[in-house]
Every structure is written in C-alpha cells, then in structure tokens.
PDB file of N, CA and C in Angstrom:
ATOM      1  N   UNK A   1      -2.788 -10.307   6.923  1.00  0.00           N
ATOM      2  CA  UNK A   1      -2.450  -8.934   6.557  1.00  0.00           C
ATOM      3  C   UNK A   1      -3.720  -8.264   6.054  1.00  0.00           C
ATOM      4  N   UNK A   2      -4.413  -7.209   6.675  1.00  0.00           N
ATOM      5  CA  UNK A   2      -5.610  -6.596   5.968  1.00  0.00           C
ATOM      6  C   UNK A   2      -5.256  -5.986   4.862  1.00  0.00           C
ATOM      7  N   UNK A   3      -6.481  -6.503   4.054  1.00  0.00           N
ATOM      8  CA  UNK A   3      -6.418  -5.400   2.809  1.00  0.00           C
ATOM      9  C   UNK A   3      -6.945  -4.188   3.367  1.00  0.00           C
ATOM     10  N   UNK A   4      -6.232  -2.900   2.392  1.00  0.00           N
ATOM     11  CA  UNK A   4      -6.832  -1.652   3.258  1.00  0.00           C
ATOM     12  C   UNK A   4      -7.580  -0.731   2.123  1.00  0.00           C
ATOM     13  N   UNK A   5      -7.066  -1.038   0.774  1.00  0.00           N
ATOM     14  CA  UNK A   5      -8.105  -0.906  -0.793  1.00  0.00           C
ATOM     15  C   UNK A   5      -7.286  -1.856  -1.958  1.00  0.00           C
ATOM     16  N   UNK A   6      -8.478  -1.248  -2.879  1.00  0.00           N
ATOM     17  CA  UNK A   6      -8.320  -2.546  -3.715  1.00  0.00           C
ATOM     18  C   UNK A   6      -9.122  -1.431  -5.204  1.00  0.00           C
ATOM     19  N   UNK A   7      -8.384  -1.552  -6.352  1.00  0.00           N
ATOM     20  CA  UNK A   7      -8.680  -1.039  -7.409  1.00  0.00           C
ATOM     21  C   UNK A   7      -7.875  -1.121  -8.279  1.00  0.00           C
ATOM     22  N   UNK A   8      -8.941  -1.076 -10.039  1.00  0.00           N
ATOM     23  CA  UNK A   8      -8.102  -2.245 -10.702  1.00  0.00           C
ATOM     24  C   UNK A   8      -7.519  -3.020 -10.764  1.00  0.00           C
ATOM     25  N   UNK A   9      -7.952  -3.848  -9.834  1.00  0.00           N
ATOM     26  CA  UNK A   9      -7.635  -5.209  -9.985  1.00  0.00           C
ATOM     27  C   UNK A   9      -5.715  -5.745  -8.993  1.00  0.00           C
ATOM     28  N   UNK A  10      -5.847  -4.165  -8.527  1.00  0.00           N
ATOM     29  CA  UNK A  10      -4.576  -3.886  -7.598  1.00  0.00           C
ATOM     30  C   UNK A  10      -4.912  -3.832  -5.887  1.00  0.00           C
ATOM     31  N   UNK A  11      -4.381  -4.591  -5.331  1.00  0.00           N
ATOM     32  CA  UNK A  11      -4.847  -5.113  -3.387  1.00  0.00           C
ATOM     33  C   UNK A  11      -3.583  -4.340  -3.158  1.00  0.00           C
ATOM     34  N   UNK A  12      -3.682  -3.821  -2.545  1.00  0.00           N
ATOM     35  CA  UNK A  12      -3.316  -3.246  -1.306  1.00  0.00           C
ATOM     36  C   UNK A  12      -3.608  -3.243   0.080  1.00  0.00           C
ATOM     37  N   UNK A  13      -2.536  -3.921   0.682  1.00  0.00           N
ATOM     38  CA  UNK A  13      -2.423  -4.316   2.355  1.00  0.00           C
ATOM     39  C   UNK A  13      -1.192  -4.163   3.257  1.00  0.00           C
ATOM     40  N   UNK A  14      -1.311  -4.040   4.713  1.00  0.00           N
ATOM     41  CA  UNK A  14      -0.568  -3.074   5.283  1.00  0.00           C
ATOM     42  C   UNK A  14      -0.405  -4.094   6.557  1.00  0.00           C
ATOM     43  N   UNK A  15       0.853  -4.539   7.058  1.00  0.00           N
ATOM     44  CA  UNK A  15       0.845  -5.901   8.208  1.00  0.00           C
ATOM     45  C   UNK A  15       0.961  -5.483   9.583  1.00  0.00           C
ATOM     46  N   UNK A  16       0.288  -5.710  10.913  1.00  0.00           N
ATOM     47  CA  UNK A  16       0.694  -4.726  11.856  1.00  0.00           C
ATOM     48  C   UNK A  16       1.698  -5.305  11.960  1.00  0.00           C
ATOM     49  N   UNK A  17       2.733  -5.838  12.098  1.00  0.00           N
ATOM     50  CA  UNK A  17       4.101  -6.586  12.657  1.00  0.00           C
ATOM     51  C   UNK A  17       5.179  -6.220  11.972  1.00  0.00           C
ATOM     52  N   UNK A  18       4.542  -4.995  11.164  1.00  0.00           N
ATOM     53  CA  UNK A  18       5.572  -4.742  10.202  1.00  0.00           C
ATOM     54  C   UNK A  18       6.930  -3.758  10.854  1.00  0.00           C
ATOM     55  N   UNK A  19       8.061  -3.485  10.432  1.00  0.00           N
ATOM     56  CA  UNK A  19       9.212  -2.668  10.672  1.00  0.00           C
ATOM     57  C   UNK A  19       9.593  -1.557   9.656  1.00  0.00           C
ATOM     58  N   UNK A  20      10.266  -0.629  10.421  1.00  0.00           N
ATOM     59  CA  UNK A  20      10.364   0.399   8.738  1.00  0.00           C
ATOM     60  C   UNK A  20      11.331   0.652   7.956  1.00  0.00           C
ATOM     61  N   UNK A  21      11.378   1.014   7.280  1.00  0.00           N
ATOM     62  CA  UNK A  21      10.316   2.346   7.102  1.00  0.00           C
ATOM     63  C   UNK A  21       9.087   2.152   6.579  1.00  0.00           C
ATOM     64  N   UNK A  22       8.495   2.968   6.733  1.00  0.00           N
ATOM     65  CA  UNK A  22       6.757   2.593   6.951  1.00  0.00           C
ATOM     66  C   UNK A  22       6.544   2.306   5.217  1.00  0.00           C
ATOM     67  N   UNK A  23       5.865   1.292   5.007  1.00  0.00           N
ATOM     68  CA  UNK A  23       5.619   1.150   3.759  1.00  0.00           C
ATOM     69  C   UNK A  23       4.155   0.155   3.755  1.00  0.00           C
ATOM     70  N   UNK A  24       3.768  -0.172   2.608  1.00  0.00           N
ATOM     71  CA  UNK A  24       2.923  -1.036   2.266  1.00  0.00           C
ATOM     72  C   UNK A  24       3.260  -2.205   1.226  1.00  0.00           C
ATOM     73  N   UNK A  25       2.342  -3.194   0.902  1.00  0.00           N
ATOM     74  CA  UNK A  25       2.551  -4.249   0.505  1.00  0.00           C
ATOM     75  C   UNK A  25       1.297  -3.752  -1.256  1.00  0.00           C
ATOM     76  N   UNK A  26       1.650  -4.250  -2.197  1.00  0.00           N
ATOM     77  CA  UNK A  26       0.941  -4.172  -3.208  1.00  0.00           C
ATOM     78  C   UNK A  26       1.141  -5.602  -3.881  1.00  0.00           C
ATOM     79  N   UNK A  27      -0.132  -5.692  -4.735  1.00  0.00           N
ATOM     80  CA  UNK A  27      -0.270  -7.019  -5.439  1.00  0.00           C
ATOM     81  C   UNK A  27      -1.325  -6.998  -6.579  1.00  0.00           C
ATOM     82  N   UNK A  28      -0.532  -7.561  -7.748  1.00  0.00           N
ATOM     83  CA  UNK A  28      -1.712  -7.617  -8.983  1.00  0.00           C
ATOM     84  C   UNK A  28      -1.027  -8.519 -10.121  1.00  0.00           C
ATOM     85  N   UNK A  29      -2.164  -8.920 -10.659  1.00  0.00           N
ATOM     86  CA  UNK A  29      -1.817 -10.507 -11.278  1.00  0.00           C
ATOM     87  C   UNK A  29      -1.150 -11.668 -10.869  1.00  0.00           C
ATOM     88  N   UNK A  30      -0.593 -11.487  -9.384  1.00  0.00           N
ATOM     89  CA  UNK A  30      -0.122 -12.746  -8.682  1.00  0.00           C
ATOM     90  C   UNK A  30       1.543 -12.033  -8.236  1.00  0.00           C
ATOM     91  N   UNK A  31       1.801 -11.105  -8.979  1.00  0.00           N
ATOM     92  CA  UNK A  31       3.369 -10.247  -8.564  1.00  0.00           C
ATOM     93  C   UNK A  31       3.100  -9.066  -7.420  1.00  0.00           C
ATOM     94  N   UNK A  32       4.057  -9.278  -6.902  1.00  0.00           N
ATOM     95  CA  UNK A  32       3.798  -8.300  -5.466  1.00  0.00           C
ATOM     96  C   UNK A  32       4.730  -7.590  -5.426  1.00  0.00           C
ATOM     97  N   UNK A  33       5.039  -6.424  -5.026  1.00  0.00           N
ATOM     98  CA  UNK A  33       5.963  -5.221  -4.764  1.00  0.00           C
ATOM     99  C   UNK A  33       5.864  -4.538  -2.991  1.00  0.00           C
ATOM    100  N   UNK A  34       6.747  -3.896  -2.542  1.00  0.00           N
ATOM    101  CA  UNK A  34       6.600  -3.664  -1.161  1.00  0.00           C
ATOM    102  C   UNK A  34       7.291  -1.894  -1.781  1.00  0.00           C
ATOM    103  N   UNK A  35       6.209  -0.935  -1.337  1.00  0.00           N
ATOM    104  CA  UNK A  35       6.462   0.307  -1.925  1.00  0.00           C
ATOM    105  C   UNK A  35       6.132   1.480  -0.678  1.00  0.00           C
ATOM    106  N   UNK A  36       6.994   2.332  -0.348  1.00  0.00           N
ATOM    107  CA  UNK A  36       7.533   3.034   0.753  1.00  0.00           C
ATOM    108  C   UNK A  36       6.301   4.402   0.788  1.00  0.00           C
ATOM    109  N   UNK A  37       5.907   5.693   1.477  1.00  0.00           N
ATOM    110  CA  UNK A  37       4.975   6.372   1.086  1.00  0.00           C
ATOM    111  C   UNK A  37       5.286   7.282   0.028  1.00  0.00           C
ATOM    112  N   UNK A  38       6.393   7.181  -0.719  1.00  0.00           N
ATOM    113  CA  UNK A  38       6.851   8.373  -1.316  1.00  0.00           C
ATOM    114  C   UNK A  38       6.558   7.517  -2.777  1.00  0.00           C
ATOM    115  N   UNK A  39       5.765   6.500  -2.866  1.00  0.00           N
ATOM    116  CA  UNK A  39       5.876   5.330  -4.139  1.00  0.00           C
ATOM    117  C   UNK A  39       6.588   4.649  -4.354  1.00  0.00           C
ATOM    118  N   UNK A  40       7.673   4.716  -3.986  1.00  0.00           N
ATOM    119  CA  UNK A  40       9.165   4.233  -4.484  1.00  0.00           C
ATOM    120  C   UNK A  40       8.861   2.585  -3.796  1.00  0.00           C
ATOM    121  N   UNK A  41       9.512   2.115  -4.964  1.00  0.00           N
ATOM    122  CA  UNK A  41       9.474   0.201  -5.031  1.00  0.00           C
ATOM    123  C   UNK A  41      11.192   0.061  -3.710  1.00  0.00           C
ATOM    124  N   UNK A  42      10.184  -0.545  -3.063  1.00  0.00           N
ATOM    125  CA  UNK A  42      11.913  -1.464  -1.946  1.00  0.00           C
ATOM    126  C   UNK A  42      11.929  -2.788  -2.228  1.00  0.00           C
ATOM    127  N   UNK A  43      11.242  -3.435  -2.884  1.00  0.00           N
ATOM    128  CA  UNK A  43      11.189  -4.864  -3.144  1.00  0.00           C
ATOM    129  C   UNK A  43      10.329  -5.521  -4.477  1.00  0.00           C
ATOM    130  N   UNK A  44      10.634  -5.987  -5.267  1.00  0.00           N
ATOM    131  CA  UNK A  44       9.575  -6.294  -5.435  1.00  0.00           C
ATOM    132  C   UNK A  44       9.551  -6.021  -7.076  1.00  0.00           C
ATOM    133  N   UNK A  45       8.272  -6.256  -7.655  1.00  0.00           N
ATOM    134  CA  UNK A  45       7.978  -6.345  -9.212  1.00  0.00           C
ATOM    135  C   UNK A  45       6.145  -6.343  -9.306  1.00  0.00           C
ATOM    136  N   UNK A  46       5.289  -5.366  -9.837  1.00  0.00           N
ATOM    137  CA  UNK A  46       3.999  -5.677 -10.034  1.00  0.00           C
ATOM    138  C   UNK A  46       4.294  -6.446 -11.430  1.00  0.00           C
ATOM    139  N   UNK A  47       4.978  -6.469 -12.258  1.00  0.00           N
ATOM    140  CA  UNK A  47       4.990  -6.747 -13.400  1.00  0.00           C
ATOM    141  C   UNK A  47       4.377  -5.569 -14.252  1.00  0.00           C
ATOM    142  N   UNK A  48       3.804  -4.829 -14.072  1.00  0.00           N
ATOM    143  CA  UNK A  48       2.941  -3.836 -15.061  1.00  0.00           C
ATOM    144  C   UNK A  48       3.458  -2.520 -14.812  1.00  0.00           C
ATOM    145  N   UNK A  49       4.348  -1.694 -15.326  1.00  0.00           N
ATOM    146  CA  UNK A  49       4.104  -0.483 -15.517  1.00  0.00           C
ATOM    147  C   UNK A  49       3.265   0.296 -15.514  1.00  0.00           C
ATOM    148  N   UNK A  50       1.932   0.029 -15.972  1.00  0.00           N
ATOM    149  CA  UNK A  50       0.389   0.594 -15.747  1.00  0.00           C
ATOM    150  C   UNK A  50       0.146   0.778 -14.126  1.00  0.00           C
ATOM    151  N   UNK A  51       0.668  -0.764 -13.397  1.00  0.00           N
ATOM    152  CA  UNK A  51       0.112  -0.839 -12.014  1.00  0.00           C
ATOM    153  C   UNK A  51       0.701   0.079 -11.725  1.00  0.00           C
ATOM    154  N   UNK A  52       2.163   0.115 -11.743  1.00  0.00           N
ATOM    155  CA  UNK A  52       2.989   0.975 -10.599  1.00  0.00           C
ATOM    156  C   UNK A  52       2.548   2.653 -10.162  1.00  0.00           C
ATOM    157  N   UNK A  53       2.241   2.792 -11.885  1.00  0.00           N
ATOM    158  CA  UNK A  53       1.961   3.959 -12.045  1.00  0.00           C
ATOM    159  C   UNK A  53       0.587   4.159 -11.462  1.00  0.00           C
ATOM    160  N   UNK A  54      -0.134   3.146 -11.521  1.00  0.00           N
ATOM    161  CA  UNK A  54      -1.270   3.535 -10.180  1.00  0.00           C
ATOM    162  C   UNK A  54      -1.421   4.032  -9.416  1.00  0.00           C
ATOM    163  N   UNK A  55      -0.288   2.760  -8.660  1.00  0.00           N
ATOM    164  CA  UNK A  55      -0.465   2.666  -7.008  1.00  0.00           C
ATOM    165  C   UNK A  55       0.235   3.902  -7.123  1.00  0.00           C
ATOM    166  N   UNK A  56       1.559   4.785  -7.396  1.00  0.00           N
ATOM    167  CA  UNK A  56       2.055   5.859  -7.205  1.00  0.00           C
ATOM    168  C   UNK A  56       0.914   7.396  -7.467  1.00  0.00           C
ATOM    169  N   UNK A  57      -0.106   6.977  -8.102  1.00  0.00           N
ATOM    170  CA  UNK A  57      -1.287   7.615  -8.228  1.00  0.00           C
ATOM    171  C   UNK A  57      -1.907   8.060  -7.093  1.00  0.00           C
ATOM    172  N   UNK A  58      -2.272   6.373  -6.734  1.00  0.00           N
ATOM    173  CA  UNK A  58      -2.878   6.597  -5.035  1.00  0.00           C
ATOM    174  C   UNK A  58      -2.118   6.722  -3.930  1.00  0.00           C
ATOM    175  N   UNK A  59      -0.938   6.595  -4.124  1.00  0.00           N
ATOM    176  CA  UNK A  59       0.129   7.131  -2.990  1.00  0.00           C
ATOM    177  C   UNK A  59       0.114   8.873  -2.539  1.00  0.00           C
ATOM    178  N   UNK A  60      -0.416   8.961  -3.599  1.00  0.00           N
ATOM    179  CA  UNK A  60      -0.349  11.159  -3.638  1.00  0.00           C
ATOM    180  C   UNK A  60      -1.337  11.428  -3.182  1.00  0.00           C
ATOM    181  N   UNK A  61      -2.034  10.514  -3.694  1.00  0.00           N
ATOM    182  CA  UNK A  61      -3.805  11.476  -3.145  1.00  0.00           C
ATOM    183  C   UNK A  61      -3.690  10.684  -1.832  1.00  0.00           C
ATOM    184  N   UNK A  62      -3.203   9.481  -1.117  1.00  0.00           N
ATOM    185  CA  UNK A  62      -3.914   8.988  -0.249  1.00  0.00           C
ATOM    186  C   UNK A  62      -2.551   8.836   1.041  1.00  0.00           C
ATOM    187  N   UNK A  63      -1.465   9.944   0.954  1.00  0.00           N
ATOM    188  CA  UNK A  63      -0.441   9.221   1.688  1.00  0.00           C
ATOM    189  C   UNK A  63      -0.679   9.724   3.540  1.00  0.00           C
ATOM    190  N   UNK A  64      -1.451  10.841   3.385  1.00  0.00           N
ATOM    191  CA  UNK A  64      -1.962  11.017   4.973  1.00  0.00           C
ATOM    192  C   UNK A  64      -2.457   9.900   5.167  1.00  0.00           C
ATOM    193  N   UNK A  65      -3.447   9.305   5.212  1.00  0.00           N
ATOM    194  CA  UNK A  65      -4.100   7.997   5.256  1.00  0.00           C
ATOM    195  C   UNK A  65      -3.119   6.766   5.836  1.00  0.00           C
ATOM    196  N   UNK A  66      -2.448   6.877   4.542  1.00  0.00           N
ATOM    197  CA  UNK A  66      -1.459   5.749   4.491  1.00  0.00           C
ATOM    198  C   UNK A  66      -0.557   5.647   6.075  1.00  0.00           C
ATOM    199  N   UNK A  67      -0.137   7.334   6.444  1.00  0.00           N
ATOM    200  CA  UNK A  67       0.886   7.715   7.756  1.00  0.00           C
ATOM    201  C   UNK A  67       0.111   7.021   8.813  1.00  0.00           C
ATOM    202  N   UNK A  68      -1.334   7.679   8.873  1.00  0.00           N
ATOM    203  CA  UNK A  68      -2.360   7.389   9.825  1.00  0.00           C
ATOM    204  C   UNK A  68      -2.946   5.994   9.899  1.00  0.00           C
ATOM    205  N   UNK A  69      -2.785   5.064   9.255  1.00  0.00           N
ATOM    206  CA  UNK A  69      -2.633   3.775   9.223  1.00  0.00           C
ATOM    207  C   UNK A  69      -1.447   2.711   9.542  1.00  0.00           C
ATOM    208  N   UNK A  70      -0.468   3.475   9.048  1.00  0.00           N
ATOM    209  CA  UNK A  70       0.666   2.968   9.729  1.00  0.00           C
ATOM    210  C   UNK A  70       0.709   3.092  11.456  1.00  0.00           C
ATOM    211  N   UNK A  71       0.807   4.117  11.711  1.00  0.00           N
ATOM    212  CA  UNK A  71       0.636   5.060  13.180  1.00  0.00           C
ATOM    213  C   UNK A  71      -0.406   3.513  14.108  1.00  0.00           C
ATOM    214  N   UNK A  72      -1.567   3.513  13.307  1.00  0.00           N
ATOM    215  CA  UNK A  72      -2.321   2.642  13.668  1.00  0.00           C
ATOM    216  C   UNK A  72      -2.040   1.005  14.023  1.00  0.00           C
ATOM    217  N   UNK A  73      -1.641   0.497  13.186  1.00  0.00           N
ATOM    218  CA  UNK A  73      -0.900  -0.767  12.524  1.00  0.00           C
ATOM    219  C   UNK A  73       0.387  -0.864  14.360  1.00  0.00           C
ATOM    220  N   UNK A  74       1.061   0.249  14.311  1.00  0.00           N
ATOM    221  CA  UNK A  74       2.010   0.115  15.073  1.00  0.00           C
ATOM    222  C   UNK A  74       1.343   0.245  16.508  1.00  0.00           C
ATOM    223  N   UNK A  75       0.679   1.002  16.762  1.00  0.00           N
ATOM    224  CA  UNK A  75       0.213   0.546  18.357  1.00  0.00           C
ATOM    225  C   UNK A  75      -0.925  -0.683  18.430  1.00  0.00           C
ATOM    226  N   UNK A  76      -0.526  -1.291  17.346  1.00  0.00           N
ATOM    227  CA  UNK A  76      -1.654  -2.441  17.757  1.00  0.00           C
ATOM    228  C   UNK A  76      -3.302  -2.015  17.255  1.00  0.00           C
ATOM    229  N   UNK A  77      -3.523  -0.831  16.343  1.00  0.00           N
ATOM    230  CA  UNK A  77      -5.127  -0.458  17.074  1.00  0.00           C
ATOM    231  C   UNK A  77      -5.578  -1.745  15.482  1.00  0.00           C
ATOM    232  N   UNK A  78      -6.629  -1.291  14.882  1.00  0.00           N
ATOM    233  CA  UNK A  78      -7.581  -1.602  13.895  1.00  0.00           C
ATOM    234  C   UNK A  78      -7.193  -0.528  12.845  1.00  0.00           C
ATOM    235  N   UNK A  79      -6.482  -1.424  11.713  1.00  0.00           N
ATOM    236  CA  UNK A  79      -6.075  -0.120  10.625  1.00  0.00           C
ATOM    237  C   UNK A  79      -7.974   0.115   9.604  1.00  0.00           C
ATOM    238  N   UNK A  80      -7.607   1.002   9.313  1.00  0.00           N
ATOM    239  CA  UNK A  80      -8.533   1.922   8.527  1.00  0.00           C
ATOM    240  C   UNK A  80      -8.318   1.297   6.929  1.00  0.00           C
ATOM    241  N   UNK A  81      -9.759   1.274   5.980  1.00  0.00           N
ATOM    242  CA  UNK A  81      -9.707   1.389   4.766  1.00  0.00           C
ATOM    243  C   UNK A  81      -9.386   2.486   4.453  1.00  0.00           C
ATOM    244  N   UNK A  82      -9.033   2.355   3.097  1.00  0.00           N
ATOM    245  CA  UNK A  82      -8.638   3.848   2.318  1.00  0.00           C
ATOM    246  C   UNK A  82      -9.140   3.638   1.406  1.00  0.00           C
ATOM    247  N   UNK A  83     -10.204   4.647   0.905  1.00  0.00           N
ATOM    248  CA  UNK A  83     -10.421   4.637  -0.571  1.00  0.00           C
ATOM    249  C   UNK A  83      -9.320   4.365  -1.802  1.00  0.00           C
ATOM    250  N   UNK A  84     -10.117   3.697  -2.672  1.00  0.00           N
ATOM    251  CA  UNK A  84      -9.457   3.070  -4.160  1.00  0.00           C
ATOM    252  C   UNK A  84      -9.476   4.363  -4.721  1.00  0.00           C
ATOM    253  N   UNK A  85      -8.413   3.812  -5.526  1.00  0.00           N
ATOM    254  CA  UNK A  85      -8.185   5.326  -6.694  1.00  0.00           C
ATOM    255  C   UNK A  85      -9.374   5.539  -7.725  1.00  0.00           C
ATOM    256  N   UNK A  86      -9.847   6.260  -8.276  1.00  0.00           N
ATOM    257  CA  UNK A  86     -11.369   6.222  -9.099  1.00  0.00           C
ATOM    258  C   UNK A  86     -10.583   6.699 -10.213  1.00  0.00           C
TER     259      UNK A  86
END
C-alpha cells in the first residue's frame, strides 16, 4: 500500500485494489483508522483525538488531491504524494 504523506508522526496510505467509497487508510502509534474524504472515521481507532483532528485538518486542505489519487489508484496508474500538513 503506498504511503502518499506522512506528518506528525501520522502515515497516510491509499491501496490501488481498494473499493468504495473512496477513502484512505491512516496510522499512528501502531492504531489505524480507515477515513472517507469528508474525514469521517468508517473503521477504525487512531487512538488520539489530536491525530484525528489532524488528519481531518489535512483532509480540507488536501481533499482534491486525495479525489485525484483515488481516480488514479483506480485505473491502475502511479498514485501521487500529497503534501503533509505543516
């Protein structure tokens, strides 16, 4: 599964084989969550309230990206990094 960013200590990766609705995979301190583009948790636990509120950080600023990676992911191509949240 590529990682596609990574900040504070939070990975974020995106599987091409995946099914939808289009979402991504998140992970930090060893707990993983599977979170949709709108932020919203479908699975899952980071354990941290801090994280969630992150990744829902970088979900806003970065969810074109996120579409356009998915888009990607699904015809097979080479998904794209996305900048970390600063």
């Amino acid at each position: 599964m590529p990682e596609i960013s990574r900040f504070f200590g939070i990975i974020i990766k995106m599987f091409y084989d995946e099914h939808n609705p289009p979402h991504f995979h998140a992970e930090f301190q060893g707990k993983k969550a599977v979170f949709d583009f709108l932020g919203n948790i479908l699975v899952g636990d980071l354990g941290s309230k801090t994280a969630v509120k992150l990744v829902r950080e970088w979900v806003d600023l970065r969810v074109t990206e996120l579409e356009n990676d998915w888009e990607l992911a699904m015809a097979g191509k080479e998904i794209k990094k996305i900048n970390p949240l600063d």
